[in-house]
C-alpha atoms as a PDB file:
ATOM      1  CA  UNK A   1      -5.615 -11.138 -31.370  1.00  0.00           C
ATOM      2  CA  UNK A   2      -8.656 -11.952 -33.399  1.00  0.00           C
ATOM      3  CA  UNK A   3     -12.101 -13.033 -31.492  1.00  0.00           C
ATOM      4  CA  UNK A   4     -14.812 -15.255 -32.542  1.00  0.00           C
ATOM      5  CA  UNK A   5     -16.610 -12.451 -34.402  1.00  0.00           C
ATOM      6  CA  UNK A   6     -13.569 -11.583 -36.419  1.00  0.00           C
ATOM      7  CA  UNK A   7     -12.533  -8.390 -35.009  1.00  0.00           C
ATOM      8  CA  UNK A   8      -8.697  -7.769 -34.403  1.00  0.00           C
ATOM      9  CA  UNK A   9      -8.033  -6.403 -31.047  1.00  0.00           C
ATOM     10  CA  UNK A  10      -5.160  -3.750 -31.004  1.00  0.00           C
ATOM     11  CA  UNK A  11      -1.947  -3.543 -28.038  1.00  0.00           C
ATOM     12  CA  UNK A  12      -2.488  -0.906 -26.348  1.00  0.00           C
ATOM     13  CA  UNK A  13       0.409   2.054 -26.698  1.00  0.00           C
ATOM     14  CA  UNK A  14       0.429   4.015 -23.210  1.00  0.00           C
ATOM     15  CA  UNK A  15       2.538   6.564 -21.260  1.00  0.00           C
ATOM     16  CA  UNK A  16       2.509   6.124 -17.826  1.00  0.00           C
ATOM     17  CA  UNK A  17       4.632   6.536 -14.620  1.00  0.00           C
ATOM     18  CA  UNK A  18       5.494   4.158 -12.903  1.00  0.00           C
ATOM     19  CA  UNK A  19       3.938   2.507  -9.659  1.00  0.00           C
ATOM     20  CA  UNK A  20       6.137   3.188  -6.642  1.00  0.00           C
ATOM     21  CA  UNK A  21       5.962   1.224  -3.326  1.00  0.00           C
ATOM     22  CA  UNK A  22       6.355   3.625  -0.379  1.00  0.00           C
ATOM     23  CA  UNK A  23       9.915   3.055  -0.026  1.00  0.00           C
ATOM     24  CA  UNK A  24      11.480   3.085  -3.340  1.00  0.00           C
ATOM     25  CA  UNK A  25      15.021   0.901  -3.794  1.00  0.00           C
ATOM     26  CA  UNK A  26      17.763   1.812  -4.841  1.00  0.00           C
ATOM     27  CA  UNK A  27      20.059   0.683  -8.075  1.00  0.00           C
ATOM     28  CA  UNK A  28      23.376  -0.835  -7.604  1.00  0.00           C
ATOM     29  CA  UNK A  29      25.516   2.263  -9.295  1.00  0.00           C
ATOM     30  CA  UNK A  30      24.499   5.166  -6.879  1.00  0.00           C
ATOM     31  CA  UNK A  31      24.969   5.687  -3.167  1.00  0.00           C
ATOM     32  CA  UNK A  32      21.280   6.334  -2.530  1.00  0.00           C
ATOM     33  CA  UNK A  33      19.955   2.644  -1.006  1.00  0.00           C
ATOM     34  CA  UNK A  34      16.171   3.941  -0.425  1.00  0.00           C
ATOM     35  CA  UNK A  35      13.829   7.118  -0.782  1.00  0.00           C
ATOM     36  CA  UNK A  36      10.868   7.322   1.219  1.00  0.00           C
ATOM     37  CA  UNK A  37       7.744   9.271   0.931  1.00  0.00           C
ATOM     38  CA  UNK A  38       5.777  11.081   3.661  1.00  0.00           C
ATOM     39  CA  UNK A  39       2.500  12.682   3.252  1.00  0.00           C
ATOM     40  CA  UNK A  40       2.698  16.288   5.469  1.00  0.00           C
ATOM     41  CA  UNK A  41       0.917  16.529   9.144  1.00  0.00           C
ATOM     42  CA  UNK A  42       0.645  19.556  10.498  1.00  0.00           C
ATOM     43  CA  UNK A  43       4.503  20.652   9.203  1.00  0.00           C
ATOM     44  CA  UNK A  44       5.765  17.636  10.237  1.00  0.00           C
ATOM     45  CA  UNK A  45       6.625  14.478   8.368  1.00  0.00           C
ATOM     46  CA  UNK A  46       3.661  11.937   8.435  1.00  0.00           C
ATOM     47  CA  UNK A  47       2.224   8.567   7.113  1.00  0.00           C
ATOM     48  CA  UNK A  48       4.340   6.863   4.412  1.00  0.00           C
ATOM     49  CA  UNK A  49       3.278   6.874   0.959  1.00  0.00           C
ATOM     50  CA  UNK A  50       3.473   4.999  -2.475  1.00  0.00           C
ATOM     51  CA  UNK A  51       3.321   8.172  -4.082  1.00  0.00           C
ATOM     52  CA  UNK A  52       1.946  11.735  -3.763  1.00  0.00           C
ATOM     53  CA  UNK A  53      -1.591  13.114  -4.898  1.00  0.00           C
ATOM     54  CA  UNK A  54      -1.730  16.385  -6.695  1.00  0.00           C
ATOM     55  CA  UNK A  55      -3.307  17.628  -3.562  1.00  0.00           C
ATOM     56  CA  UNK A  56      -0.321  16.544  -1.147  1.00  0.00           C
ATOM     57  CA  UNK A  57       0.799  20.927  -1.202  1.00  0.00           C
ATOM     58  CA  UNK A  58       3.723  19.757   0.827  1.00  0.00           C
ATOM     59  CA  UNK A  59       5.727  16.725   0.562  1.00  0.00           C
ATOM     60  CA  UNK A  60       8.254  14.614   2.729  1.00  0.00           C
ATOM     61  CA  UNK A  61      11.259  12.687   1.588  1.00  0.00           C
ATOM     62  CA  UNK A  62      14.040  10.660   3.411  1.00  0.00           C
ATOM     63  CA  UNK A  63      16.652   9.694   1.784  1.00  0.00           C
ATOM     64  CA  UNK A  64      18.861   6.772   3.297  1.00  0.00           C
ATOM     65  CA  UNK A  65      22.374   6.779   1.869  1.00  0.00           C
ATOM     66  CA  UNK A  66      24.333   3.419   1.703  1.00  0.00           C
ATOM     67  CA  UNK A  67      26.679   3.796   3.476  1.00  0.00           C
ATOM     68  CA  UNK A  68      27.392   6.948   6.094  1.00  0.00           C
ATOM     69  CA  UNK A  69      29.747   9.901   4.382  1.00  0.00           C
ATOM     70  CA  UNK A  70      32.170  10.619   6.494  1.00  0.00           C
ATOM     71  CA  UNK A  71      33.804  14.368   6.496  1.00  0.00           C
ATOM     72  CA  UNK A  72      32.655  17.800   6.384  1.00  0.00           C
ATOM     73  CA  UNK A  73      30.502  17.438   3.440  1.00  0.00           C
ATOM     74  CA  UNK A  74      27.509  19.759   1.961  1.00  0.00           C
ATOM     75  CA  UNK A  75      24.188  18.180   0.604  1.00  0.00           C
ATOM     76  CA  UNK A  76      21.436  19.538  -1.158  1.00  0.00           C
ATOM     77  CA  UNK A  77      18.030  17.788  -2.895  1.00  0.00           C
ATOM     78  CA  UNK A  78      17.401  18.533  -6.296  1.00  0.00           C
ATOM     79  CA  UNK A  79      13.782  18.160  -7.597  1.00  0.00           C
ATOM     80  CA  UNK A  80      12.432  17.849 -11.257  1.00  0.00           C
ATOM     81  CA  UNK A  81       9.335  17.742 -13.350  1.00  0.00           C
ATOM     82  CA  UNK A  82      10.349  15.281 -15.342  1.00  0.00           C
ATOM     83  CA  UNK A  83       7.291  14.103 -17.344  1.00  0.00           C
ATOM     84  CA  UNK A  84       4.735  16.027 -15.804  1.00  0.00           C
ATOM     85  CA  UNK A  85       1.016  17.991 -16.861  1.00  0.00           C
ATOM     86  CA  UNK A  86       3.176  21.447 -16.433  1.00  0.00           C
ATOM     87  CA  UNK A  87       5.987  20.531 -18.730  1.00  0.00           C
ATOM     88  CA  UNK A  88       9.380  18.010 -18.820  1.00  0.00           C
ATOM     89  CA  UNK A  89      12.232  18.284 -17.631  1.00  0.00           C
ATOM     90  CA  UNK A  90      12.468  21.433 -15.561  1.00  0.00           C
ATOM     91  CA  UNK A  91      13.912  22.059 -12.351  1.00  0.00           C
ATOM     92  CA  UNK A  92      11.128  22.466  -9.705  1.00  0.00           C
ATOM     93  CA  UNK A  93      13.249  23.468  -6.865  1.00  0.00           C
ATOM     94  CA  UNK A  94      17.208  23.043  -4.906  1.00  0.00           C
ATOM     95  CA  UNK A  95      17.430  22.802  -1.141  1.00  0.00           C
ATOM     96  CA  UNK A  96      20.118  24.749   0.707  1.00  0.00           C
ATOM     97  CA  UNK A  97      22.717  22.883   1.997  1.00  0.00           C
ATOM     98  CA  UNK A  98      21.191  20.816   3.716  1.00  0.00           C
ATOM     99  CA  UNK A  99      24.176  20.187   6.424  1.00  0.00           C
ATOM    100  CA  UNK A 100      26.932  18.275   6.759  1.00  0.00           C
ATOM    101  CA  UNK A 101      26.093  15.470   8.750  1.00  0.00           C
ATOM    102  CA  UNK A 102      23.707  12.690   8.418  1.00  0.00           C
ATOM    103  CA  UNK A 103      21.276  11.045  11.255  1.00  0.00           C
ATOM    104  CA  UNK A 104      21.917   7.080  10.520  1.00  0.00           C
ATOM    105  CA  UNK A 105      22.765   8.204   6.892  1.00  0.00           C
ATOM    106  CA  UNK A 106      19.265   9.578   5.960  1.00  0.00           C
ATOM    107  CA  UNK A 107      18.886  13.140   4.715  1.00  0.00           C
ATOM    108  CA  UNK A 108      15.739  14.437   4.863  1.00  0.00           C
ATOM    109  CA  UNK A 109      14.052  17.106   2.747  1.00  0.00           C
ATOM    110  CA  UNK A 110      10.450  18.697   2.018  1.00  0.00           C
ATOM    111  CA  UNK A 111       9.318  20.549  -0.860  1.00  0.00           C
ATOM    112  CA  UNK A 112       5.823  22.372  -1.317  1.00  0.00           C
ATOM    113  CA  UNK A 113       3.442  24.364  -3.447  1.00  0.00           C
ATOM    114  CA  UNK A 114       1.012  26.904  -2.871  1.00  0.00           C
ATOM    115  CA  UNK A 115      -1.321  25.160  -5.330  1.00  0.00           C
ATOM    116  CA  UNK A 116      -1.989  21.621  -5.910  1.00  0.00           C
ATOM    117  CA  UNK A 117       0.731  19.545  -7.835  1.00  0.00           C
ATOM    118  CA  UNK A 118       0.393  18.881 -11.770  1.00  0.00           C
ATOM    119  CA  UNK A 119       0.086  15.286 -12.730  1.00  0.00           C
ATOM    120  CA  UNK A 120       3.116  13.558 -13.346  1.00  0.00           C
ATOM    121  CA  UNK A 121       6.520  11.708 -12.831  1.00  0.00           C
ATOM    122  CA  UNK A 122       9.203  13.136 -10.620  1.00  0.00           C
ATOM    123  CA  UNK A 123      12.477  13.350  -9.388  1.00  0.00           C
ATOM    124  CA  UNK A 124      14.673  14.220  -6.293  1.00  0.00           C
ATOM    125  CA  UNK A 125      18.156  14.072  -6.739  1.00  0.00           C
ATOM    126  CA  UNK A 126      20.908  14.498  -3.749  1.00  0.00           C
ATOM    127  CA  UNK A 127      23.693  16.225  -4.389  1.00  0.00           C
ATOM    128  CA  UNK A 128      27.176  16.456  -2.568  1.00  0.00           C
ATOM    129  CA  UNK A 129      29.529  18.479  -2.494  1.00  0.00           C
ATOM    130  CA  UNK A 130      27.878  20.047  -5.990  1.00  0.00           C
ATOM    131  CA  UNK A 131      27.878  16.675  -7.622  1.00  0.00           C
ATOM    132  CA  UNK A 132      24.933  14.457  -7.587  1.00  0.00           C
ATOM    133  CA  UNK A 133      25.301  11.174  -5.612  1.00  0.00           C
ATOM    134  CA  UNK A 134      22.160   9.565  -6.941  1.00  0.00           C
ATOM    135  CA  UNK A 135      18.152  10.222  -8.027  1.00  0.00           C
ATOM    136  CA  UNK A 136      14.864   8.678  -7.603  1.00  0.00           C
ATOM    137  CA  UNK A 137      11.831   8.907  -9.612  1.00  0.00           C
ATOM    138  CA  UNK A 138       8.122   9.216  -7.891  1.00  0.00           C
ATOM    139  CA  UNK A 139       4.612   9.718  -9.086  1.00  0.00           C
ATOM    140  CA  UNK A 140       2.047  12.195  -8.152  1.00  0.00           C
ATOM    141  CA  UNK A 141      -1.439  11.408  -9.180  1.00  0.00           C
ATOM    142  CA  UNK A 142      -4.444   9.755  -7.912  1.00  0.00           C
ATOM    143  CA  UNK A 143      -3.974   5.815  -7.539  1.00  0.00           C
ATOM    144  CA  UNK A 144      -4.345   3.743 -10.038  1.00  0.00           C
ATOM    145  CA  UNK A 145      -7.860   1.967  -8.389  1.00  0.00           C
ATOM    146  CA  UNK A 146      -9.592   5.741  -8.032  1.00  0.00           C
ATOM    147  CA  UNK A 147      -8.543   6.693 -11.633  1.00  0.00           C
ATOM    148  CA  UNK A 148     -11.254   7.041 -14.177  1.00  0.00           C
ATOM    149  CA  UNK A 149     -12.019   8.092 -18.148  1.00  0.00           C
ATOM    150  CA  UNK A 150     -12.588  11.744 -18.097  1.00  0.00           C
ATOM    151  CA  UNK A 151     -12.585  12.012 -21.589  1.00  0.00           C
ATOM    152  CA  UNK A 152     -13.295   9.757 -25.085  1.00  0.00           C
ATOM    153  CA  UNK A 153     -11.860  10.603 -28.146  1.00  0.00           C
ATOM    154  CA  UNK A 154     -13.168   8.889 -31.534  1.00  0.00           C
ATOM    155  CA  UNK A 155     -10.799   8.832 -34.634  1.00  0.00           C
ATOM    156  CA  UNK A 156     -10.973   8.389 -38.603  1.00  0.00           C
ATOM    157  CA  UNK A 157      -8.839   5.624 -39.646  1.00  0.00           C
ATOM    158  CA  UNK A 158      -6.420   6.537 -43.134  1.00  0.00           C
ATOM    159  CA  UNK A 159      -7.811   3.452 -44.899  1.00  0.00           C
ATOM    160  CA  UNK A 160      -4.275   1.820 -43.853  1.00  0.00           C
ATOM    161  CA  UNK A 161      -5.507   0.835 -40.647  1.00  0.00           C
ATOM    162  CA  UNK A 162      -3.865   3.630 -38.741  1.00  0.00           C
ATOM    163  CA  UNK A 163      -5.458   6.406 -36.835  1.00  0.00           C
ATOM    164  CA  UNK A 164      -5.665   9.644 -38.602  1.00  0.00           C
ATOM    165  CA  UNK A 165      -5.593  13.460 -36.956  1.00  0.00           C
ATOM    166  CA  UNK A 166      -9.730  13.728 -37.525  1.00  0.00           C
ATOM    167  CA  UNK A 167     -11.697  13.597 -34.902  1.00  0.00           C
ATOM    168  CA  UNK A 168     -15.365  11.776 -34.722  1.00  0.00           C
ATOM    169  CA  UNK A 169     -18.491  11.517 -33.521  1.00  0.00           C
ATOM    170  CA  UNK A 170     -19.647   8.463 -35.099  1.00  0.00           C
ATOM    171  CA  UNK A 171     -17.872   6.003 -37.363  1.00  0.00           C
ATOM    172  CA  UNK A 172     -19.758   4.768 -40.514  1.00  0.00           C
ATOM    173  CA  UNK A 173     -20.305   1.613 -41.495  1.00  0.00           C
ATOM    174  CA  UNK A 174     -17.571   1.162 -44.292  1.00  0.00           C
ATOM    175  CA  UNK A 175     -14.773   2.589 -41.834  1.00  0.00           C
ATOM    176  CA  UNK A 176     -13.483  -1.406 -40.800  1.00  0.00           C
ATOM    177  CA  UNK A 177     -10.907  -0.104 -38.219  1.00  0.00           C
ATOM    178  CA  UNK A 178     -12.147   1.648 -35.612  1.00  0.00           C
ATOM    179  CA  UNK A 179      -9.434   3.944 -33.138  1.00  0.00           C
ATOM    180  CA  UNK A 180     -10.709   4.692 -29.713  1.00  0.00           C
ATOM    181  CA  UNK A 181      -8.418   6.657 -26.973  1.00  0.00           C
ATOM    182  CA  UNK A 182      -9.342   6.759 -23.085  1.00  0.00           C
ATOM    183  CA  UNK A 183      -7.565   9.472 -21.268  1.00  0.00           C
ATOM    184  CA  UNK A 184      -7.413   8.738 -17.571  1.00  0.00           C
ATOM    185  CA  UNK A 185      -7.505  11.444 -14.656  1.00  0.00           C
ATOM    186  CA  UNK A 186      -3.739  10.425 -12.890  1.00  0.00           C
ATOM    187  CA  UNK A 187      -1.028   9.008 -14.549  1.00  0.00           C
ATOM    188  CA  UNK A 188      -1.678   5.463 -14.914  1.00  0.00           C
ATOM    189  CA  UNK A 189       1.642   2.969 -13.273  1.00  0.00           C
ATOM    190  CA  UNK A 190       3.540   0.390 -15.552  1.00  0.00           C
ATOM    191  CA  UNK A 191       2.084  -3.206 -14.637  1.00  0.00           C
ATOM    192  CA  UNK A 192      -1.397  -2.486 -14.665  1.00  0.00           C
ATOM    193  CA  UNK A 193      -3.555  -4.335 -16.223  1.00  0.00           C
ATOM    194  CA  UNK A 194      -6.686  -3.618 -18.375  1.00  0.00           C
ATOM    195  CA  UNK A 195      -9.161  -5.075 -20.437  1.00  0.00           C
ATOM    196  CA  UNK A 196     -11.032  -3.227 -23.287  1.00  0.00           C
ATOM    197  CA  UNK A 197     -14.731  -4.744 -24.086  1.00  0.00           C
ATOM    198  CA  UNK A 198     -17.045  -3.684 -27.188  1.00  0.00           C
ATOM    199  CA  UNK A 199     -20.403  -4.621 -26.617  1.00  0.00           C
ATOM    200  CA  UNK A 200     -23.485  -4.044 -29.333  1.00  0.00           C
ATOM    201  CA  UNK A 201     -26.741  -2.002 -27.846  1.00  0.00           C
ATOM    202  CA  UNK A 202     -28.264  -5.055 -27.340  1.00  0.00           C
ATOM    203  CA  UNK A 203     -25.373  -6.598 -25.217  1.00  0.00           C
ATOM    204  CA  UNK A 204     -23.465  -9.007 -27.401  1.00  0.00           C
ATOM    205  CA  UNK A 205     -19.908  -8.726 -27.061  1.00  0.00           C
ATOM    206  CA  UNK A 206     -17.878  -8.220 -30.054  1.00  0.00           C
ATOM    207  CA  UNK A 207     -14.256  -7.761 -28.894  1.00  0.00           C
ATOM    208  CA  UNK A 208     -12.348  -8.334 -25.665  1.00  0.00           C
ATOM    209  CA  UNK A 209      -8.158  -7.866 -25.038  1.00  0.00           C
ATOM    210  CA  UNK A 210      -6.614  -7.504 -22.450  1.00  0.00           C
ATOM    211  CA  UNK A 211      -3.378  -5.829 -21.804  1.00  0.00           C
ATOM    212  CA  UNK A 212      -0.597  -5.012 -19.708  1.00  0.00           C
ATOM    213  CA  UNK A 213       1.601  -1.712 -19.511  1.00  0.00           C
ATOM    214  CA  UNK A 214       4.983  -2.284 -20.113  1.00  0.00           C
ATOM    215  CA  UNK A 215       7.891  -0.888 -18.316  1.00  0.00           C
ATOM    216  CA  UNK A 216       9.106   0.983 -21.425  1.00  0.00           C
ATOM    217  CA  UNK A 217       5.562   2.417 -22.188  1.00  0.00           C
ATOM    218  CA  UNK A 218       5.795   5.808 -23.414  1.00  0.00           C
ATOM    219  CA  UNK A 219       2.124   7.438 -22.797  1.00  0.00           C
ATOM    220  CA  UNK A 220       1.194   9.606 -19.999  1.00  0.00           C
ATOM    221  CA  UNK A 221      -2.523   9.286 -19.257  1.00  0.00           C
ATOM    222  CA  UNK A 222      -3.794   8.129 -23.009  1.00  0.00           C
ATOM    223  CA  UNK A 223      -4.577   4.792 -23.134  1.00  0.00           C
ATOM    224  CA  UNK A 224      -5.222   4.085 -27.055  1.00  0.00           C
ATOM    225  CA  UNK A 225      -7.023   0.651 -28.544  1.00  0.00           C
ATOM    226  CA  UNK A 226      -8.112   0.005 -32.322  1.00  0.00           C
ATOM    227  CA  UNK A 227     -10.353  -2.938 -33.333  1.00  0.00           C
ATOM    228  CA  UNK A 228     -11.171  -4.241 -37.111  1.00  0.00           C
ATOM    229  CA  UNK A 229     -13.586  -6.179 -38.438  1.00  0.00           C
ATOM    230  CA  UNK A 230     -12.924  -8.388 -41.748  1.00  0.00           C
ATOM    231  CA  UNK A 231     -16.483  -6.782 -43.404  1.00  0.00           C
ATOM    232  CA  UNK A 232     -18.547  -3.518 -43.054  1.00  0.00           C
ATOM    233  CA  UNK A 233     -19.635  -2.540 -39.600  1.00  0.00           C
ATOM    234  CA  UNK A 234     -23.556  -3.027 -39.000  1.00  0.00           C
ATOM    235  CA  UNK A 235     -25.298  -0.269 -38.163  1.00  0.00           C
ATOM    236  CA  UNK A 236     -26.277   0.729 -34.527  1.00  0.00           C
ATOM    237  CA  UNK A 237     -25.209   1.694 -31.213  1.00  0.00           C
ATOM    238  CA  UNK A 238     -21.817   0.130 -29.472  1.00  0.00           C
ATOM    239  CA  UNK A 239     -20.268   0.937 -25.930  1.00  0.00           C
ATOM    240  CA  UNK A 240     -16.621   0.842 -25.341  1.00  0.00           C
ATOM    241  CA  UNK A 241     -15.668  -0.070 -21.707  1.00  0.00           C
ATOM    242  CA  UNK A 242     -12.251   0.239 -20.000  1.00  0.00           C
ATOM    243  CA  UNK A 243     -11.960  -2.440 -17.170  1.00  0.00           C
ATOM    244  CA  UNK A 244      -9.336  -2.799 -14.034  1.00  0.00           C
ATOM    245  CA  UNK A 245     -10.118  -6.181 -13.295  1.00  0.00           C
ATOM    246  CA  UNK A 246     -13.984  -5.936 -12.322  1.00  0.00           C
ATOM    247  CA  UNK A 247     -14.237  -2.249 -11.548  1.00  0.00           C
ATOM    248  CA  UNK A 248     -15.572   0.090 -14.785  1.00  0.00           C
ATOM    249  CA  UNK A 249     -12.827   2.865 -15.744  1.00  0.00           C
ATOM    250  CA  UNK A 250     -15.278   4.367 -17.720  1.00  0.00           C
ATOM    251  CA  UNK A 251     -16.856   3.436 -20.681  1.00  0.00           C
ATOM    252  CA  UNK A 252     -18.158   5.067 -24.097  1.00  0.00           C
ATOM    253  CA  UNK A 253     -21.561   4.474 -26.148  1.00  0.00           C
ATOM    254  CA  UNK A 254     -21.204   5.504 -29.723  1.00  0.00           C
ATOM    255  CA  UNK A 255     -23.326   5.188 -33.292  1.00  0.00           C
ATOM    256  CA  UNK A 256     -21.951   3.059 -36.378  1.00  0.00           C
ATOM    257  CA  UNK A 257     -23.840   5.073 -39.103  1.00  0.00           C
ATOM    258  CA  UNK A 258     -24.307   4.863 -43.112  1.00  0.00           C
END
C-alpha cells in the first residue's frame, strides 16, 4: 500500500490466539460438540466466559459430548500450555478419572494455580478409556479492548528493506525503511483489526494501513509494521500510534536524526 506522501505501508506479521466465544464448537471429526468456560465463585462454577484472565487462579470447564457414551467407561481432562508466556507444549495438568457416567453427556472439570496464569493459548483434552476423544483450544489473557502497548521497540533496517537484529533509539535520516514492533500486554485474538498511523510533530499524517489478523498468524503478542519512503527522511520528531478502531493502543514519539 503506498499513501499520498509516498510511504509504503507494511502487513503486519502477528502471533496471536485466537478469540473464543464463551462456548466454543466443536469440529465434525471428534466427539466433543461444545466446551464451555466458567470463571470460579466461591469453589463453585460461575459466570460463563469467552476466555480466562491470567488472574482467573481457578478455572471451570464443561465439556458436552455428542452424543451420551454408554458403558462403564473412565474419563479424564488433559490440559496443555500450548503456546503460552511459560513455554509450549507442556502438559499443565491430568484429572483423575473423572467417573464413568455423564450428567446429559457433559463432563465437567476445574483446574487451578496458586499464582496467576501465564499469557497464552490452551488446551483441555478428554480422554476415555486412555485415548483422547477430542480437544479444545482457549485463551487466557486480558481482552482484546483492555489490551495496550507496554513496550516499543525501534529497529535498523539491512539496507534490503528488512529489519535487522539492532536495536534503536532514533532512525537517521538516510535509513528509508523504518521497522517498528508494538508488543501488547494479552495475547491479541485472530480477526482483530488495527490501524497503524505515523504522524509528523506538527500533526501531518504520513502513513495509515490498516490490517487484519489472520487465522494462520503466527505471533504471540508482537505486532510488527515497516513503512518506506521513496527519498531521505526529514528531520524531526514522528509518533507511531496503534489504533482498535477509535480507542489508542498505545502509541510511540521518536526522532529522525542526521
Amino acid at each position: 500500500m503506498v499513501n499520498k506522501h509516498g510511504a509504503t505501508v507494511a502487513r503486519l506479521a502477528w502471533l496471536v490466539g485466537a478469540m473464543l466465544g464463551a462456548t466454543i464448537a466443536a469440529a465434525a471429526d471428534d466427539r466433543i460438540e461444545a466446551v464451555t468456560l466458567m470463571r470460579d465463585d466461591g469453589g463453585k462454577p460461575g459466570a460463563i466466559v469467552a476466555q480466562f484472565t491470567p488472574q482467573d487462579r481457578k478455572q471451570h470447564f464443561a465439556v458436552k459430548l455428542r452424543k451420551l457414551e454408554l458403558g462403564k467407561n473412565r474419563f479424564q481432562a488433559r490440559f496443555v500450555g500450548v503456546e503460552t508466556a511459560a513455554g509450549n507444549n507442556v502438559e499443565v495438568f491430568r484429572t483423575g478419572d473423572i467417573g464413568n457416567s455423564l450428567i446429559a453427556n457433559t463432563i465437567t472439570a476445574q483446574l487451578s494455580l496458586p499464582r496467576d496464569w501465564p499469557l497464552g493459548r490452551y488446551a483441555i483434552e478428554v480422554v476415555m478409556n486412555d485415548q483422547p476423544i477430542g480437544r479444545r483450544e482457549y485463551i487466557v489473557s486480558p481482552e482484546w479492548s483492555k489490551q495496550a502497548v507496554e513496550r516499543w521497540i525501534l529497529y535498523a533496517d539491512d539496507g534490503k528493506g528488512n529489519p535487522t537484529e539492532r536495536k534503536l533509539s532514533a532512525f537517521s535520516t538516510k535509513q528509508r525503511t523504518l521497522h517498528f514492533e508494538a508488543q501488547t500486554s494479552g495475547y491479541v485474538p485472530r480477526g482483530a483489526r488495527v490501524t497503524w498511523v505515523l504522524r509528523t510533530q506538527a500533526g501531518q499524517e504520513v502513513m495509515r494501513g490498516d490490517n487484519t489478523v489472520g487465522k494462520d498468524s503466527q505471533v504471540f503478542n508482537r505486532l510488527t509494521s515497516f513503512v518506506t519512503l521513496p527519498r531521505d527522511w526529514p528531520i524531526g520528531g514522528y509518533t507511531m500510534q496503534l489504533l482498535d478502531g477509535t480507542r489508542v493502543v498505545g502509541e510511540h514519539k521518536f526522532n529522525v536524526t542526521q
